[in-house]
Protein backbone atom coordinates (compact mmCIF):
# COMPACT_ATOMS: atom_id res chain seq x y z
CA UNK A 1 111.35 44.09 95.53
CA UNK A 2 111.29 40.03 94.66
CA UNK A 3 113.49 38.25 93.48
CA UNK A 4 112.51 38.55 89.81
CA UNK A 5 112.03 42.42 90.59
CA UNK A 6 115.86 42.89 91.98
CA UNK A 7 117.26 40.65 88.72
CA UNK A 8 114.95 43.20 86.63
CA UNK A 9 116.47 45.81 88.47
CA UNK A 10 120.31 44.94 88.50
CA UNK A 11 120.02 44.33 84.62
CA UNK A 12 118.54 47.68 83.69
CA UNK A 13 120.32 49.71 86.22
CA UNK A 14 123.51 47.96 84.51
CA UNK A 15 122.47 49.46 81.39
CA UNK A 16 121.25 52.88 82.13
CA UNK A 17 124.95 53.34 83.89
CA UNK A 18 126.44 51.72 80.58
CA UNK A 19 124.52 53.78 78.27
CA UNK A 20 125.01 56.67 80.84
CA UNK A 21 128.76 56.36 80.64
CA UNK A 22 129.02 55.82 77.28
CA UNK A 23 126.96 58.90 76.43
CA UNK A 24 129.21 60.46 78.92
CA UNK A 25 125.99 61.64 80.65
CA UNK A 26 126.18 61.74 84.53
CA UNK A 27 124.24 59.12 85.80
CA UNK A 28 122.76 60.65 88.96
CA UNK A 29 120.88 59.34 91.98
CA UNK A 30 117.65 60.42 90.72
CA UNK A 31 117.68 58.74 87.51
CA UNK A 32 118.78 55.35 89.47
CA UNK A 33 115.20 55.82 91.93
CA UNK A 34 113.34 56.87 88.80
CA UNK A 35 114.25 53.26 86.97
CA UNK A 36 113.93 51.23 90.17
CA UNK A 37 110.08 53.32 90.58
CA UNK A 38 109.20 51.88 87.49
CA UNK A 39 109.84 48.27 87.83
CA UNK A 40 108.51 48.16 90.88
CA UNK A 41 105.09 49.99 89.20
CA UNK A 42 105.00 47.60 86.31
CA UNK A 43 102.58 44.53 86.64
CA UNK A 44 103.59 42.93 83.58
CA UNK A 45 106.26 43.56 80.93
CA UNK A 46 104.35 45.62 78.84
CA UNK A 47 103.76 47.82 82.10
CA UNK A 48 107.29 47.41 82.15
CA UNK A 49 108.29 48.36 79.05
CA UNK A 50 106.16 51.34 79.06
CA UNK A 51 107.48 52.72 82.23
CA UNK A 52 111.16 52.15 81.33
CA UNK A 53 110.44 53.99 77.90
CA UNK A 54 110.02 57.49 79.31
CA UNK A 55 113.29 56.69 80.82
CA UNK A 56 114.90 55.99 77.85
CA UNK A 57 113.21 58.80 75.48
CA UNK A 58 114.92 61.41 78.37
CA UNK A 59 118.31 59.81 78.67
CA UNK A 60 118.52 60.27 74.43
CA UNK A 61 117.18 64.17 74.55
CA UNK A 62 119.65 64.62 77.76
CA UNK A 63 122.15 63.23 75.18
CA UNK A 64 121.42 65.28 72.23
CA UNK A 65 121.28 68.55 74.25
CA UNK A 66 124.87 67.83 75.84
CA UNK A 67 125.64 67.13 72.03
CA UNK A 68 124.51 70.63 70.64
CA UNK A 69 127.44 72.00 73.08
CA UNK A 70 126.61 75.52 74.39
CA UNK A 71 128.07 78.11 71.73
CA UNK A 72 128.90 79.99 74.75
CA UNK A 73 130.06 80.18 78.01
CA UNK A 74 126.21 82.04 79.02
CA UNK A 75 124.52 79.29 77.20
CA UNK A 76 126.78 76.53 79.12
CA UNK A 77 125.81 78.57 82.22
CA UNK A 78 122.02 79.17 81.88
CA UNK A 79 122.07 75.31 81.39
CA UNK A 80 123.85 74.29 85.02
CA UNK A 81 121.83 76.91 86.61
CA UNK A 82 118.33 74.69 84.97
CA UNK A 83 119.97 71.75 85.68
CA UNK A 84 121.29 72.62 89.29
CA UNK A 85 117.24 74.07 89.63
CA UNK A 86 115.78 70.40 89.05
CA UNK A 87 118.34 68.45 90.90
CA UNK A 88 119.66 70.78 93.63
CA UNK A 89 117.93 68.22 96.46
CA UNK A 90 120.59 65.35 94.95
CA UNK A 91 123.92 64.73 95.83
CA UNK A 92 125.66 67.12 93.41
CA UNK A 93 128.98 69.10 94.23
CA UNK A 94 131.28 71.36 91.76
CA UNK A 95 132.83 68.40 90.34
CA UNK A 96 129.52 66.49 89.49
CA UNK A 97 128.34 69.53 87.40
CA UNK A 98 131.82 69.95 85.47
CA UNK A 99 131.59 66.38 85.12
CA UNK A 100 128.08 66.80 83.34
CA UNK A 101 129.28 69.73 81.54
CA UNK A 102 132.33 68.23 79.92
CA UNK A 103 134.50 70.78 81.84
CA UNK A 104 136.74 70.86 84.41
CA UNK A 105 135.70 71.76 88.01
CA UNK A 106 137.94 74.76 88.67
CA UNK A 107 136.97 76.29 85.47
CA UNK A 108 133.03 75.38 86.10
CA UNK A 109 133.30 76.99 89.26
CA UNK A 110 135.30 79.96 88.02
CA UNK A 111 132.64 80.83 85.46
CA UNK A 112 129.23 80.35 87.74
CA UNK A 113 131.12 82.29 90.02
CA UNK A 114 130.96 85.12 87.51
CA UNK A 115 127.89 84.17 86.55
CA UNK A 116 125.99 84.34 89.63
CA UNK A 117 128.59 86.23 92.38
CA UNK A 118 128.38 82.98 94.42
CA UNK A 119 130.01 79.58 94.11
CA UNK A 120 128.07 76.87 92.71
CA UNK A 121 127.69 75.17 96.84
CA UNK A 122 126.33 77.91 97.61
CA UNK A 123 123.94 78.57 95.48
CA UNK A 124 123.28 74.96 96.14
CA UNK A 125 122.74 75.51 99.65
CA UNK A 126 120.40 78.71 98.66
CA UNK A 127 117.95 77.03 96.95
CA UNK A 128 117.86 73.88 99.40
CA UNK A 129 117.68 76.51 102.18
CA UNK A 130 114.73 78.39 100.19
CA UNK A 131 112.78 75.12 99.60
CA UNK A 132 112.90 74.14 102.92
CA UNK A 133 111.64 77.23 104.22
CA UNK A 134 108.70 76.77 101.80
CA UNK A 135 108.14 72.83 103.00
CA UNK A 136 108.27 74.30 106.64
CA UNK A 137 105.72 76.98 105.83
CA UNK A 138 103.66 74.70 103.77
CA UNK A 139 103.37 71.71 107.02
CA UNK A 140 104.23 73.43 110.46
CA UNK A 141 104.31 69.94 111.93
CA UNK A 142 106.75 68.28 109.76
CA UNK A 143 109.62 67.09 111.12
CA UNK A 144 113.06 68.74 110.33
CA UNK A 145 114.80 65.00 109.47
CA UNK A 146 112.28 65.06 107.02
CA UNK A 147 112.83 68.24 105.21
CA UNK A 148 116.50 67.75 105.55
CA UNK A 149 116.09 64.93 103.44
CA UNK A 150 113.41 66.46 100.87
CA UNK A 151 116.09 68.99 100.22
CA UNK A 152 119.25 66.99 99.88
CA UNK A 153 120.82 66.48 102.92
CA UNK A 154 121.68 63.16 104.67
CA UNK A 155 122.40 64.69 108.04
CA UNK A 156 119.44 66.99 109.74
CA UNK A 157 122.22 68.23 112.25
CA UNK A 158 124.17 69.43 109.68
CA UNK A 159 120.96 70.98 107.50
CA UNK A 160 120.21 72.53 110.73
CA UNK A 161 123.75 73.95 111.11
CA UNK A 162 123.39 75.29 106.88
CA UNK A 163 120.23 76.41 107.73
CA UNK A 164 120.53 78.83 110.90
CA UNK A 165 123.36 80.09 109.19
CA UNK A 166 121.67 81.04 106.20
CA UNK A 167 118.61 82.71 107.82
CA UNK A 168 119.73 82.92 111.22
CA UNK A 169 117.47 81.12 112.97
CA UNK A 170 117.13 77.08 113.60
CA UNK A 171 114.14 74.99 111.90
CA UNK A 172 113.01 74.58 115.07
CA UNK A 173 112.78 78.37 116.02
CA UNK A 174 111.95 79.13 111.83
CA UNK A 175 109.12 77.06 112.68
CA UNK A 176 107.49 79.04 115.89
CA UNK A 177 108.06 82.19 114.15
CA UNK A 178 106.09 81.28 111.40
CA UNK A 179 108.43 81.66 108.79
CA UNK A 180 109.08 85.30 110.05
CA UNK A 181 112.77 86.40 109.70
């Protein structure tokens, strides 16, 4: 980014966290690398404005959803599951989602626990595990750093460790099998 781009950048990401913590809307990792994609797309300040827009319009429905509070505890439920579905490859733990959800972790983790006979982690871990044995399947030379980062994990030793636990076998041995477990 220039110079013009990072003041750009630091004044709307400012305001997205405001706005984010004064909707009390999490303000997650993804929505920080959506803003800073589209100032660094935008030409001009219409492009700008356009791009940020989008933004904006999906912060306020985020908003008014969190504001039509689930009537029950399957509605609440059906929403983390959607929400954990679309950001499972960000950082996001128990307390994150009971953050997001208004509620407190131990109860948020009590009631997916019900919910879906696993806790919230791992059902994390599931679908991270799931989509990296499609991303292996879909390129059998990518590199496992690669998919440990596609899927949400900073440390490919440790997605390694997740992952031959979870389907016992490595990437690396995953990957000569052909996906065959």
């Amino acid at each position: 980014m220039c110079l013009a781009e990072t003041h750009i950048w630091r004044f709307f990401n400012q305001l997205f966290a405001e706005c984010h913590n004064q909707l009390k809307i999490c303000y997650t990792p993804q929505a920080e690398a959506d803003l800073a994609e589209a100032i660094v797309i935008s030409e001009h300040y219409k492009d700008l404005a356009d791009n940020i827009h989008p933004l904006f319009a999906e912060l306020m429905g985020t908003y008014l959803s969190v504001q039509q509070q689930p009537e029950s505890r399957e509605t609440l439920l059906l929403a983390a599951d959607n929400y954990i579905q679309h950001h499972f490859f960000e950082p996001i733990n128990t307390q994150t989602l009971a953050v997001c959800f208004s509620i407190s972790p131990a109860y948020f983790g009590e009631i997916f626990r019900e919910y879906k006979s696993v806790s919230p982690i791992e059902y994390i871990m599931t679908l991270r595990i799931e989509h990296a044995k499609k991303l292996f399947l879909t390129d059998k030379h990518v590199s496992v750093k690669s998919v440990a980062e596609l899927v949400g994990y900073d440390d490919p030793f440790y997605f390694s460790k997740v992952f031959k636990r979870m389907t016992g076998k490595s990437p690396k041995d995953f990957l000569e099998d052909g996906g065959k477990e």
